[in-house]
C-alpha atoms as a PDB file:
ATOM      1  CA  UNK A   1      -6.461 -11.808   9.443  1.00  0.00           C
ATOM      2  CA  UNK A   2      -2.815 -11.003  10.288  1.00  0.00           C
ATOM      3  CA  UNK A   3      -1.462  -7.660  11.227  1.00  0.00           C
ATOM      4  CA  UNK A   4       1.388  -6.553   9.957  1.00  0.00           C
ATOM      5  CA  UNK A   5       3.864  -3.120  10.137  1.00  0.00           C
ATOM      6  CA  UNK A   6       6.259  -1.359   8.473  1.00  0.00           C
ATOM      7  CA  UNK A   7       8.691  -0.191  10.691  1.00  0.00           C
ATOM      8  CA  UNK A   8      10.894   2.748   9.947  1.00  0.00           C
ATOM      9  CA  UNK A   9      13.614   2.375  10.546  1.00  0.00           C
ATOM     10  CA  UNK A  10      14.140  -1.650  10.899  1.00  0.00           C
ATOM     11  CA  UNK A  11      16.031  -1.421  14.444  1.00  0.00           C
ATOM     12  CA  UNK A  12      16.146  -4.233  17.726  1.00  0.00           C
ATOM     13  CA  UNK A  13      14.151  -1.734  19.013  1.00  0.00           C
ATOM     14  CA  UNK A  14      11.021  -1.335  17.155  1.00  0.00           C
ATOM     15  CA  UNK A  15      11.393  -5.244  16.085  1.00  0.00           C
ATOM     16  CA  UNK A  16      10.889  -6.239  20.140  1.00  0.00           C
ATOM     17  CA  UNK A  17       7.712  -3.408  20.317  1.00  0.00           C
ATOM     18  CA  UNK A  18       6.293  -4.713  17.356  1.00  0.00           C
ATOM     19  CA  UNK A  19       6.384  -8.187  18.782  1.00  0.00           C
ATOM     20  CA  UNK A  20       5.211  -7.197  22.083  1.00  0.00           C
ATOM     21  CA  UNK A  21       1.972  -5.559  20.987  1.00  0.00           C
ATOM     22  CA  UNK A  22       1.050  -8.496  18.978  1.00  0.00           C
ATOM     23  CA  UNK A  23       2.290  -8.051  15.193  1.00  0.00           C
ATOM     24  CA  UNK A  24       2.912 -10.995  13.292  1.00  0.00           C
ATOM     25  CA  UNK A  25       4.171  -9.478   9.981  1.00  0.00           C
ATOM     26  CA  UNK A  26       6.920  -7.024   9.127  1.00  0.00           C
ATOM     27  CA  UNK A  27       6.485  -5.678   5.760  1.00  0.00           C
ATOM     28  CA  UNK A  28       9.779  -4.056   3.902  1.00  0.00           C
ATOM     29  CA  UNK A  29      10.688  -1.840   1.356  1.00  0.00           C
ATOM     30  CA  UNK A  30      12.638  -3.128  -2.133  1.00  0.00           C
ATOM     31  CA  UNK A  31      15.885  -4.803  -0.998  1.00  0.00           C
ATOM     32  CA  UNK A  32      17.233  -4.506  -3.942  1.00  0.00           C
ATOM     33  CA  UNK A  33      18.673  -7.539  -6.518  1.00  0.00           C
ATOM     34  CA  UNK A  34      20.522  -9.712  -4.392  1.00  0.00           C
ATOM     35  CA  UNK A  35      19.094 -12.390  -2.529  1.00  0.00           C
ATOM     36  CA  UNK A  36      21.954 -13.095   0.194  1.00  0.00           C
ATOM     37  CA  UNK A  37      20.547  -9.187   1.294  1.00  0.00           C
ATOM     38  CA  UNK A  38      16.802 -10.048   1.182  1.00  0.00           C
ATOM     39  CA  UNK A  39      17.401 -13.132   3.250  1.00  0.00           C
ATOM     40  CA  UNK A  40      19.433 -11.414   5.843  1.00  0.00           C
ATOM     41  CA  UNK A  41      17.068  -9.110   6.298  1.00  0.00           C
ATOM     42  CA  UNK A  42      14.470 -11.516   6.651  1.00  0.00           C
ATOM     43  CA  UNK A  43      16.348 -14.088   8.777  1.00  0.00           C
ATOM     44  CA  UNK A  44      16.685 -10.687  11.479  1.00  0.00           C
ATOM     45  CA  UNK A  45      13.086 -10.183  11.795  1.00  0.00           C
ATOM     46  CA  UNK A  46      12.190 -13.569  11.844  1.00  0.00           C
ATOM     47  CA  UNK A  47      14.353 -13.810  14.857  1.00  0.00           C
ATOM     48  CA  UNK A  48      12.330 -11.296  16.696  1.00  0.00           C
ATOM     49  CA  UNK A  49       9.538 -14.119  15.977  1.00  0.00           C
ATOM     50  CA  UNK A  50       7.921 -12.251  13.499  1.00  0.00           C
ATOM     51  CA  UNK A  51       7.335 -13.146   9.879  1.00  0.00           C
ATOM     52  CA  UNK A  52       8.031 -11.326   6.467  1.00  0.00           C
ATOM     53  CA  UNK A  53       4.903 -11.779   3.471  1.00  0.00           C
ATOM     54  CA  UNK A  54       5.271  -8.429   1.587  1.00  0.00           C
ATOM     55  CA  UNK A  55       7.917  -6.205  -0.532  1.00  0.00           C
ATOM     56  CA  UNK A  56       6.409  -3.241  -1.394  1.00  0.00           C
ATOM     57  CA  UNK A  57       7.637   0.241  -1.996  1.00  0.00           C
ATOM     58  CA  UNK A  58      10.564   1.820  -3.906  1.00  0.00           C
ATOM     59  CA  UNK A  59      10.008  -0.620  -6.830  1.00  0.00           C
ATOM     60  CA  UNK A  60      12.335  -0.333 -10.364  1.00  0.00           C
ATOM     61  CA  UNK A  61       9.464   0.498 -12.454  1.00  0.00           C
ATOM     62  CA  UNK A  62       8.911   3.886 -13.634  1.00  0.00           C
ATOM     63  CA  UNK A  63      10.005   3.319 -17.281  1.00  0.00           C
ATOM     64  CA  UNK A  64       7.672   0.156 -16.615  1.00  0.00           C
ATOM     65  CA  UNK A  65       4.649   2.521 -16.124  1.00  0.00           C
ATOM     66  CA  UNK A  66       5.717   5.107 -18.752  1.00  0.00           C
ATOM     67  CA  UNK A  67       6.940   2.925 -21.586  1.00  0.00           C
ATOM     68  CA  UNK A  68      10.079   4.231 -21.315  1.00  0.00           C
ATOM     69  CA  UNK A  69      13.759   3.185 -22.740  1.00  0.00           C
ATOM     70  CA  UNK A  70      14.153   0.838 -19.851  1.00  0.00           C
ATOM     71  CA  UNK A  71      10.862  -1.030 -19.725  1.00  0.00           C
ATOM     72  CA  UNK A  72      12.629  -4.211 -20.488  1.00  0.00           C
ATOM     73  CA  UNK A  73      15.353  -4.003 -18.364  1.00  0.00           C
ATOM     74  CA  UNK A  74      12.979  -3.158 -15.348  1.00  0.00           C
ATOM     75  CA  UNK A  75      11.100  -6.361 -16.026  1.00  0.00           C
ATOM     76  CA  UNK A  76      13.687  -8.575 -16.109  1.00  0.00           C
ATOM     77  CA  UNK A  77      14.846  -6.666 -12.768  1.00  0.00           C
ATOM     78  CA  UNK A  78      11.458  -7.766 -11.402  1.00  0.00           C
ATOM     79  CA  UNK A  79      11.478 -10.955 -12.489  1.00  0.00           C
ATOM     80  CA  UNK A  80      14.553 -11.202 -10.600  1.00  0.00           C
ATOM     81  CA  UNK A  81      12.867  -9.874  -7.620  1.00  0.00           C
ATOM     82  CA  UNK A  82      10.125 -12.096  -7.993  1.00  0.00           C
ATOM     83  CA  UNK A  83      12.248 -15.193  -7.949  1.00  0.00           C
ATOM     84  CA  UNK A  84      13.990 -13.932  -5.054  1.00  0.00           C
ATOM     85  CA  UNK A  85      10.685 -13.536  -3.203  1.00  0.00           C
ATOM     86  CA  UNK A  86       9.422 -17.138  -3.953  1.00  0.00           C
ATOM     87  CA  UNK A  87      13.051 -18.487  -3.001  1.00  0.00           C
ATOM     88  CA  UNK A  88      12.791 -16.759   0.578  1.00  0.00           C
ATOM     89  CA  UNK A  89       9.156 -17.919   0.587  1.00  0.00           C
ATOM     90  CA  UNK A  90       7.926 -13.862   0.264  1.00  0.00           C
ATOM     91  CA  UNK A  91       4.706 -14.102  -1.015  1.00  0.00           C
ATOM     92  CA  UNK A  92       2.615 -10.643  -1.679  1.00  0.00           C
ATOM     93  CA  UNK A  93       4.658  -7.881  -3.810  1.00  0.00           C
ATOM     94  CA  UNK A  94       2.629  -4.552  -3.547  1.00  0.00           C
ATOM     95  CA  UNK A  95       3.187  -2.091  -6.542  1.00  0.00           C
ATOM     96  CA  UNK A  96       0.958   0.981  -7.845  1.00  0.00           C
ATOM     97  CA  UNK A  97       1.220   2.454 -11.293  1.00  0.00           C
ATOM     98  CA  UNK A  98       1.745   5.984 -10.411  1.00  0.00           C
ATOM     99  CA  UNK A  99       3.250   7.672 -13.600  1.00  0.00           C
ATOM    100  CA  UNK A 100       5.823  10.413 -12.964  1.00  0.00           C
ATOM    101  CA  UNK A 101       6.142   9.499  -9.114  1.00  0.00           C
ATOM    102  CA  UNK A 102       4.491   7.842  -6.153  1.00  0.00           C
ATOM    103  CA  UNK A 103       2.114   9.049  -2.758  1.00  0.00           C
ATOM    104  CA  UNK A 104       1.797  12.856  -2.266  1.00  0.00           C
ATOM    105  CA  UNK A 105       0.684  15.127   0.207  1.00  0.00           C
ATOM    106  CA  UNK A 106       0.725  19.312   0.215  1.00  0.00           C
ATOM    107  CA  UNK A 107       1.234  19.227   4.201  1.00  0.00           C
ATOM    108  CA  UNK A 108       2.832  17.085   6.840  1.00  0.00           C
ATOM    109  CA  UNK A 109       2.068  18.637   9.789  1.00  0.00           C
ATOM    110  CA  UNK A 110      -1.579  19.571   9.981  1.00  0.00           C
ATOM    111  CA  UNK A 111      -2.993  19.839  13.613  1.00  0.00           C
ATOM    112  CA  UNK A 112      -4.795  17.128  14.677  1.00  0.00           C
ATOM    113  CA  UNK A 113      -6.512  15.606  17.219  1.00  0.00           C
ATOM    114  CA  UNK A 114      -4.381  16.941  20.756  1.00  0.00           C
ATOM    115  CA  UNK A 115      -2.125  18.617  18.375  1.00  0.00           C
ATOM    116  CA  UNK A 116      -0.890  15.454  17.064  1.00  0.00           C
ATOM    117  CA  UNK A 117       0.633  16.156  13.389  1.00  0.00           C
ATOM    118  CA  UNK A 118      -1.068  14.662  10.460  1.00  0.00           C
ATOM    119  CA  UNK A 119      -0.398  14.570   6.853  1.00  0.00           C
ATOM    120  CA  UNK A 120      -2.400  16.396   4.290  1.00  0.00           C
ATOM    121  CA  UNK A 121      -3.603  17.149   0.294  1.00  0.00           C
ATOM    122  CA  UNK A 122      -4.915  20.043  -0.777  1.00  0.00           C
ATOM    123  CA  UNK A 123      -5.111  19.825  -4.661  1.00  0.00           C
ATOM    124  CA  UNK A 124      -4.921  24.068  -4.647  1.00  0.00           C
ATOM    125  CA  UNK A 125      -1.512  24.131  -3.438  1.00  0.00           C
ATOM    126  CA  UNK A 126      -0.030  21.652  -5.783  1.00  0.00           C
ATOM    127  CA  UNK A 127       3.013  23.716  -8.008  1.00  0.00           C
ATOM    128  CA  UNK A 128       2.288  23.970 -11.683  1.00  0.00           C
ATOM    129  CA  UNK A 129       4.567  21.294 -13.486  1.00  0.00           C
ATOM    130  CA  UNK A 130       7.601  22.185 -15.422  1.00  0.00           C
ATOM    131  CA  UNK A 131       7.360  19.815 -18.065  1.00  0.00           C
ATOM    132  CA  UNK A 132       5.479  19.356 -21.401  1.00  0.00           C
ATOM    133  CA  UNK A 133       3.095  17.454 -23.155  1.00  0.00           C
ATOM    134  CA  UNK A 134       5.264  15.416 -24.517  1.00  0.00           C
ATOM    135  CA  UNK A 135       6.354  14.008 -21.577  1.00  0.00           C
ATOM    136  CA  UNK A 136       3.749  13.025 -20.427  1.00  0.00           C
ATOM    137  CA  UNK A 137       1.453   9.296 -21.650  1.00  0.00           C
ATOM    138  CA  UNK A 138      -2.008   9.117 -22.004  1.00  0.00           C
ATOM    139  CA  UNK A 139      -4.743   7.260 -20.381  1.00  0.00           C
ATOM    140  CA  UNK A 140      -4.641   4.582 -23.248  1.00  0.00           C
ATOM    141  CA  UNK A 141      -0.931   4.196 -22.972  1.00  0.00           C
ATOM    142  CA  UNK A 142      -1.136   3.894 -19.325  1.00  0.00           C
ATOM    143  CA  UNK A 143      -3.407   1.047 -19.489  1.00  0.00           C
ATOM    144  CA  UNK A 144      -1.313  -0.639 -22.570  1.00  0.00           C
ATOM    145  CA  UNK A 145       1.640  -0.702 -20.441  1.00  0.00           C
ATOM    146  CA  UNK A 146       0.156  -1.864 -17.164  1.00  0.00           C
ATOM    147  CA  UNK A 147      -1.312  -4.842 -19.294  1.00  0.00           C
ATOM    148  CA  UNK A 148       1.885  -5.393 -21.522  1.00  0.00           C
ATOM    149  CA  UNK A 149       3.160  -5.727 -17.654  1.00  0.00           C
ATOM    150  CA  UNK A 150       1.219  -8.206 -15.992  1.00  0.00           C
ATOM    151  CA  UNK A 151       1.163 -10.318 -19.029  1.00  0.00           C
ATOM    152  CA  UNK A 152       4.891 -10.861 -19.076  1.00  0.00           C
ATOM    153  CA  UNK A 153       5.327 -10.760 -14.855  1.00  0.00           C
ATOM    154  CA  UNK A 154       2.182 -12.733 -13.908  1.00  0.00           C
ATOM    155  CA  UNK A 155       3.370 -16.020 -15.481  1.00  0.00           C
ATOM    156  CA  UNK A 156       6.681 -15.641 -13.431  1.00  0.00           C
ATOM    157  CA  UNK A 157       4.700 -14.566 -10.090  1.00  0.00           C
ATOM    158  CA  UNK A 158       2.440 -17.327 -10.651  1.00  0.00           C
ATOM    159  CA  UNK A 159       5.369 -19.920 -11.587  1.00  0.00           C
ATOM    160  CA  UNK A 160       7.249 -18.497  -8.275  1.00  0.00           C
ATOM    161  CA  UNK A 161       4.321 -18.090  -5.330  1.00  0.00           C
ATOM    162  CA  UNK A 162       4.259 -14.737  -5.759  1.00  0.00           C
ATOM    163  CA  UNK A 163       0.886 -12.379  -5.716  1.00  0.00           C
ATOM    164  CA  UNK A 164       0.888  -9.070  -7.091  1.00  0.00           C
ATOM    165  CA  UNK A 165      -1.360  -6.563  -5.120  1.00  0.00           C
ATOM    166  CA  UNK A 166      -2.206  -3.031  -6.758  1.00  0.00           C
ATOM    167  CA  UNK A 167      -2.269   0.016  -4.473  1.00  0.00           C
ATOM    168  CA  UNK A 168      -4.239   2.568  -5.728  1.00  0.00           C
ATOM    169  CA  UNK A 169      -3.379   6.423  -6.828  1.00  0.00           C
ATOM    170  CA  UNK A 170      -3.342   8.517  -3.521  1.00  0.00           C
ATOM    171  CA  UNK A 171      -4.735  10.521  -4.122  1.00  0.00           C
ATOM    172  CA  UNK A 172      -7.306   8.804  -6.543  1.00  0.00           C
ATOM    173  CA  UNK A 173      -7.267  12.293  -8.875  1.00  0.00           C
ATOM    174  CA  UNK A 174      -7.930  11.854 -12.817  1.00  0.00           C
ATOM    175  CA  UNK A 175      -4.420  13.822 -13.328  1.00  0.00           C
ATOM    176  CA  UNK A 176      -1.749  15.145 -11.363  1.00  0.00           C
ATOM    177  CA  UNK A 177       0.520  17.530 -12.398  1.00  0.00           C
ATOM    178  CA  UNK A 178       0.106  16.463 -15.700  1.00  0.00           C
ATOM    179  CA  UNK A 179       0.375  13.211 -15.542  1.00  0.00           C
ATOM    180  CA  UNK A 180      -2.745  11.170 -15.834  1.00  0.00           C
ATOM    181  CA  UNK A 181      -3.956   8.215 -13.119  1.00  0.00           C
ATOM    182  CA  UNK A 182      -6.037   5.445 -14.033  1.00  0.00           C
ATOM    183  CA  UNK A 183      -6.270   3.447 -10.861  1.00  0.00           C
ATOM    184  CA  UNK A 184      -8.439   5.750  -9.204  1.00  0.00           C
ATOM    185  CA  UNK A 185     -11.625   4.367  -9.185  1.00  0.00           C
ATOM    186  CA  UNK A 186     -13.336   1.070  -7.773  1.00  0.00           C
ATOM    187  CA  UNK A 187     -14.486   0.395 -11.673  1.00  0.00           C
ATOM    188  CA  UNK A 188     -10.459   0.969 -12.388  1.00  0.00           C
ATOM    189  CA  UNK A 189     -10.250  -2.100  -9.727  1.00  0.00           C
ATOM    190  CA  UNK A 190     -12.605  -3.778 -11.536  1.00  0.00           C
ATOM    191  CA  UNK A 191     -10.986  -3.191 -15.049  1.00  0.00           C
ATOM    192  CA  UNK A 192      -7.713  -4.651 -13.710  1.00  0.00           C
ATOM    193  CA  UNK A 193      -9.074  -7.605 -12.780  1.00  0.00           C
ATOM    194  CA  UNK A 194     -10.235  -8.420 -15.970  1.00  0.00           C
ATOM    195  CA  UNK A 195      -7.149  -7.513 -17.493  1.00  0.00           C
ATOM    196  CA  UNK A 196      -5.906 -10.948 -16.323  1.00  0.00           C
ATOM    197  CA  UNK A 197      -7.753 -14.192 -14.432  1.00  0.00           C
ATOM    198  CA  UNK A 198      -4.509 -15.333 -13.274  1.00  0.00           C
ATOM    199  CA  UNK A 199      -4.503 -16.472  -9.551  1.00  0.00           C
ATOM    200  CA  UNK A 200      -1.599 -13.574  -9.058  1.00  0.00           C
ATOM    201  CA  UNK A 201      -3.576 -10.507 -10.140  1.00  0.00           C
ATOM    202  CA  UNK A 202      -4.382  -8.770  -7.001  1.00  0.00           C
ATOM    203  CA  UNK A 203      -5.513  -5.681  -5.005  1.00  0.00           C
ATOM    204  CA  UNK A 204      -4.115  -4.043  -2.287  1.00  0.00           C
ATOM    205  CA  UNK A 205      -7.089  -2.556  -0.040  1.00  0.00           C
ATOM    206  CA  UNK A 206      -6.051   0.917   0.614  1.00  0.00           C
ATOM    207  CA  UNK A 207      -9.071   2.141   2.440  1.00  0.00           C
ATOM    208  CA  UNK A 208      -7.954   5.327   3.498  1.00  0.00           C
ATOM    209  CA  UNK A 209      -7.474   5.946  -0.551  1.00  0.00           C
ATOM    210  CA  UNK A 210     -10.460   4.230  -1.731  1.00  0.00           C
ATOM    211  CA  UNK A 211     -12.297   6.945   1.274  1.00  0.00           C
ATOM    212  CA  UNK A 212     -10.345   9.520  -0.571  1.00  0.00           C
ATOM    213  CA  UNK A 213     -12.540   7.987  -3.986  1.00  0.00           C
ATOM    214  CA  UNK A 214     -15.803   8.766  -2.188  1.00  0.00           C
ATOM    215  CA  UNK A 215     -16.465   4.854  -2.379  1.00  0.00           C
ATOM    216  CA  UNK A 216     -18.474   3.429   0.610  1.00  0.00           C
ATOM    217  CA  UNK A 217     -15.870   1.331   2.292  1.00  0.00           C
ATOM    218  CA  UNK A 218     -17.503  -2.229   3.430  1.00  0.00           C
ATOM    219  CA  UNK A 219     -19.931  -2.392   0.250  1.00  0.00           C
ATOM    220  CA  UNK A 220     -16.683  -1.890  -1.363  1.00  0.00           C
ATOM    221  CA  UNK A 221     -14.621  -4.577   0.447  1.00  0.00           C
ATOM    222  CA  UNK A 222     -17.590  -6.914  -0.488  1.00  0.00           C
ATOM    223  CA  UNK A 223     -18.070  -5.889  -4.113  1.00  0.00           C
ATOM    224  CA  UNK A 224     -13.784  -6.619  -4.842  1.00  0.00           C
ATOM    225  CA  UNK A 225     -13.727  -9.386  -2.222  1.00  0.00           C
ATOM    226  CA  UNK A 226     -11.502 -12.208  -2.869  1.00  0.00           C
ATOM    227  CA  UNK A 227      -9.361 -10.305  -5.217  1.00  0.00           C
ATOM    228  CA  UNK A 228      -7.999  -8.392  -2.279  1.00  0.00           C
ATOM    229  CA  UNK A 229      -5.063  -9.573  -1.273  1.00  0.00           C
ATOM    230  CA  UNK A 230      -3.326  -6.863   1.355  1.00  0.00           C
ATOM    231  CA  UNK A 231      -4.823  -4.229   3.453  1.00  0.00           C
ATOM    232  CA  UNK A 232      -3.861  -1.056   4.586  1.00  0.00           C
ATOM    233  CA  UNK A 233      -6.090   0.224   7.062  1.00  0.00           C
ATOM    234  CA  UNK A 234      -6.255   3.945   7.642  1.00  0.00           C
ATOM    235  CA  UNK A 235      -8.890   6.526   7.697  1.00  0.00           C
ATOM    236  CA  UNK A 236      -9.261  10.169   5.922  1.00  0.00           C
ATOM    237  CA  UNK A 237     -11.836  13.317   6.548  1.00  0.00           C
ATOM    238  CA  UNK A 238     -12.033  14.916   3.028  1.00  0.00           C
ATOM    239  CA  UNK A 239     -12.314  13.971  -0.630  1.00  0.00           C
ATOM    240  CA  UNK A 240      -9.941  13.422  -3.168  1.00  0.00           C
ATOM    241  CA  UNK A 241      -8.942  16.952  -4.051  1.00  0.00           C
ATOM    242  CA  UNK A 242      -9.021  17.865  -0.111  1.00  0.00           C
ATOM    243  CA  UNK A 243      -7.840  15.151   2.827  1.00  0.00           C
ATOM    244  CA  UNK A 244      -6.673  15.228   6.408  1.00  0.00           C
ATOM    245  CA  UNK A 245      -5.284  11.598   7.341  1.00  0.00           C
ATOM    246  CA  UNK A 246      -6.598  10.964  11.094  1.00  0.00           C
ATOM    247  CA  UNK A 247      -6.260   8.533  13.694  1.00  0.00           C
ATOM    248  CA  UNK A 248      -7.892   5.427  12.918  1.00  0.00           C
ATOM    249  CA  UNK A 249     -10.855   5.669  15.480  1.00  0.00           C
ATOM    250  CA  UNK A 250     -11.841   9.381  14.484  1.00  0.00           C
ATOM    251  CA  UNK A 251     -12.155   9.401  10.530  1.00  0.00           C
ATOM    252  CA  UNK A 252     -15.194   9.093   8.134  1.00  0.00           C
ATOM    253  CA  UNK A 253     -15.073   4.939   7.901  1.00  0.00           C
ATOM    254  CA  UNK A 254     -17.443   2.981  10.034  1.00  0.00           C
ATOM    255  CA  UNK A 255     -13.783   0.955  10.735  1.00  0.00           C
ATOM    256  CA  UNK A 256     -16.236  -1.681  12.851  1.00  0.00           C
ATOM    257  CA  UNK A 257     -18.242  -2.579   9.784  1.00  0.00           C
ATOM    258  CA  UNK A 258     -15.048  -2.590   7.614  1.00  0.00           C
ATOM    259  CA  UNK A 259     -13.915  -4.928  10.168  1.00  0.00           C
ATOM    260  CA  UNK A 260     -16.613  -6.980   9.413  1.00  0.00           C
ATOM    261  CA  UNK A 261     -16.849  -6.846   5.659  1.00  0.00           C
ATOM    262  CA  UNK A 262     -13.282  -8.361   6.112  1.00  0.00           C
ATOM    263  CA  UNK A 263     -14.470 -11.139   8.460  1.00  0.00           C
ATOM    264  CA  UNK A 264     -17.683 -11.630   5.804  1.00  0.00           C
ATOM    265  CA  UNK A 265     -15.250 -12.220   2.376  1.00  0.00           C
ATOM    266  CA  UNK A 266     -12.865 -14.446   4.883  1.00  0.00           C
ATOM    267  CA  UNK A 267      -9.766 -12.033   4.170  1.00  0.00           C
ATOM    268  CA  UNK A 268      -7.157 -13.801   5.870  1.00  0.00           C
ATOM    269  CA  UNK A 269      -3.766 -11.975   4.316  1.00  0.00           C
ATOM    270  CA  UNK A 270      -1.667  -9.539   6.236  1.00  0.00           C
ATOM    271  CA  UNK A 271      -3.378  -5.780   7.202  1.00  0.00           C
ATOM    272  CA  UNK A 272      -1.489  -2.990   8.373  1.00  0.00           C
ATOM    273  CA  UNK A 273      -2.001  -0.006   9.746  1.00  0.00           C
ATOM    274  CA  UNK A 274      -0.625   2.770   6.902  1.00  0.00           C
ATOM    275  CA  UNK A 275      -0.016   6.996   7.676  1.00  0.00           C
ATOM    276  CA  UNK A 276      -0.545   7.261  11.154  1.00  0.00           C
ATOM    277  CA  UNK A 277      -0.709  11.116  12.933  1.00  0.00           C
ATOM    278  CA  UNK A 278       2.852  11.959  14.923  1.00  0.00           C
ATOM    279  CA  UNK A 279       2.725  11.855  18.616  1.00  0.00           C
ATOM    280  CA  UNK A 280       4.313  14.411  20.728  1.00  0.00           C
ATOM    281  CA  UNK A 281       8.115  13.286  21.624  1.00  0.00           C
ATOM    282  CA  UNK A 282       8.461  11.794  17.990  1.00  0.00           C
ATOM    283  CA  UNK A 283      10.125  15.050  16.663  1.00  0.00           C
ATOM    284  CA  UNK A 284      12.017  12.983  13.932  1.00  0.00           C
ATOM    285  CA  UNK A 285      10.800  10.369  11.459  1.00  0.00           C
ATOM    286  CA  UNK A 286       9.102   9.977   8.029  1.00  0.00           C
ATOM    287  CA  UNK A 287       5.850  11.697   8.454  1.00  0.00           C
ATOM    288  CA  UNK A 288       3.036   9.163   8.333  1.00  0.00           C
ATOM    289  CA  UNK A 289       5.401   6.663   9.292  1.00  0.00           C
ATOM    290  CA  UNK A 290       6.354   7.483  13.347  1.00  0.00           C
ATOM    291  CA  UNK A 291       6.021   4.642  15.712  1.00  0.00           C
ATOM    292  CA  UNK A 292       3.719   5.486  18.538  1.00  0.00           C
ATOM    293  CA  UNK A 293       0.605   6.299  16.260  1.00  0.00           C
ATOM    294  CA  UNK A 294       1.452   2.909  14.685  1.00  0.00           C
ATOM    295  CA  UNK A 295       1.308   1.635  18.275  1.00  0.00           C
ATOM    296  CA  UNK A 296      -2.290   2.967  18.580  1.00  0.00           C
ATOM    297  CA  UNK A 297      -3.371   1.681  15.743  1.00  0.00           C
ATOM    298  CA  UNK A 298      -2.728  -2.126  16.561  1.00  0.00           C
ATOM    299  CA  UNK A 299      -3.988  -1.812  19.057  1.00  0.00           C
ATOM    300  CA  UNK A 300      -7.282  -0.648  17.669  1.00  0.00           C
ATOM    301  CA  UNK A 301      -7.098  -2.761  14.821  1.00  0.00           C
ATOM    302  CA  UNK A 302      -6.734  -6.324  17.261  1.00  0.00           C
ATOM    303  CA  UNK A 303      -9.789  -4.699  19.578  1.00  0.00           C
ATOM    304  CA  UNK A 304     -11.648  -4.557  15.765  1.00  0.00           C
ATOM    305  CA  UNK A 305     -10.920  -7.968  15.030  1.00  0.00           C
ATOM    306  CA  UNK A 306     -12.421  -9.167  18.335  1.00  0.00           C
ATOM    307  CA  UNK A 307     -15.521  -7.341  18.153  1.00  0.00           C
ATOM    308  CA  UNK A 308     -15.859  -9.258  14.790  1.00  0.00           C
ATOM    309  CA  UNK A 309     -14.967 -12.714  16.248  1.00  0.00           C
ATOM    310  CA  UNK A 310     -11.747 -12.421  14.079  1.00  0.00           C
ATOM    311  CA  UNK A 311      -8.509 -12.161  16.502  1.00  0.00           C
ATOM    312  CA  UNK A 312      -5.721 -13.789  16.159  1.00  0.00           C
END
């Protein structure tokens, strides 16, 4: 197992901390089209001595998940992206299939543990949407175009090194403001497997979200084992319509047997610690996404690994 980080923003600074506490991989956000940018960017962290084995977040592909005017045009862009990744020797691209917009939470600065702030859904407080029917796709559609998807990208992310990992809805609700969700279930999981058997058809472990499902976590690790192919490892209190996020030692996961269940299906891809609480002194920053709570959690995610017989 490998842990990895997003780090927000990409500065000398966080770069040296995240070396120092022991991360191997850096994880970044779409770079865009050009490859002389994703190289650059990958050339600086590597410098720091760390490595880069995921894109994920900010993809081109709403009109991908929606069938919309420019589903062809975002394919090709990800083909693009795709060969970019295999050039640079990038080889996990995490996507979700969120129609009509990506992660959500009601509240970013619940009270936690020590008054730490921590992000929140309560499925009450959502606003009523301002759209119609009409704008919205169905269930059926949503699977069509997720499989009209990875039949034309798989080939290429095969051909190129490249694995596609699925993150799942967060939260895993049946709709959301309208909008319908189909990866929101472990049998959804399941279902996409079996959409494809290529070698590049792949889940990204979410288990704060698959908590959020009501799904035991280490049966769960077990039951999708080798298709998982990235980790985020985070904890929850709460159910799908109703969540705190929490630090990673005080949620509802037995995080020692997840741990394990890792260890058991011989996961050895990159795992990072996701939304972490905000510390006091972090005042600014992308809530979920401060640095000292990620700090914390590698911490407690290398002291895991050891209790398993799994550090690196």
């Amino acid at each position: 197992m490998r842990i990895g980080i997003v780090l927000t923003p990409i500065s000398d600074h966080h770069l040296r901390l995240a070396s120092q506490v022991g991360v191997s991989d850096v994880v970044i956000r779409f770079p865009g089209l050009d490859y002389s940018d994703l190289a650059d960017r990958k050339a600086r962290i590597e410098s720091f001595g760390l490595q880069v084995p995921v894109i994920e977040g900010y993809l081109p592909i709403e009109d991908i998940k929606l069938g919309g005017p420019r589903r062809d045009a975002e394919i090709e862009q990800m083909k693009t992206l795709i060969g970019n990744m295999g050039r640079a020797g990038i080889g996990l691209l995490c996507y979700n299939f969120i129609a009509g917009g990506d992660w959500a939470r009601t509240s970013v600065s619940e009270p936690g543990r020590g008054g730490a702030l921590v992000t929140g859904f309560d499925l009450s407080n959502l606003p009523q949407p301002s759209f119609t029917k009409a704008d919205r796709p169905s269930v059926d559609r949503l699977w069509e175009n997720l499989d009209t998807f990875l039949e034309r990208i798989l080939p290429v992310a095969e051909e190129c090194g490249v694995t596609l990992a699925m993150h799942p809805d967060d939260p895993p609700i049946s709709n959301f403001q309208g909008f319908p969700r189909i990866m929101n279930s472990v049998e959804s999981f399941e279902r996409l497997i079996g959409l494809s058997s290529s070698p590049a058809n792949g889940i990204c472990f979410c288990q704060g979200t698959f908590a959020e499902m009501g799904a035991e976590i280490p049966s769960t690790i077990r039951r999708l084992g080798p298709h998982i192919k990235y980790v985020h490892f985070r904890d929850i209190r709460g159910t799908s319509n109703r969540f705190v996020e929490t630090f990673h030692d005080e949620g509802q996961t037995d995080m020692v047997e997840a741990m394990r269940a890792y260890r058991d299906i011989r996961f050895d891809g990159p795992m990072r610690p996701d939304h972490v609480p905000q510390l006091a002194g972090e005042e600014e920053g992308e809530a979920g996404y401060t640095m000292l709570g990620r700090l914390f959690a590698v911490g407690y995610m290398r002291g895991l690994m050891q209790a398993v017989g799994e550090a690196g």
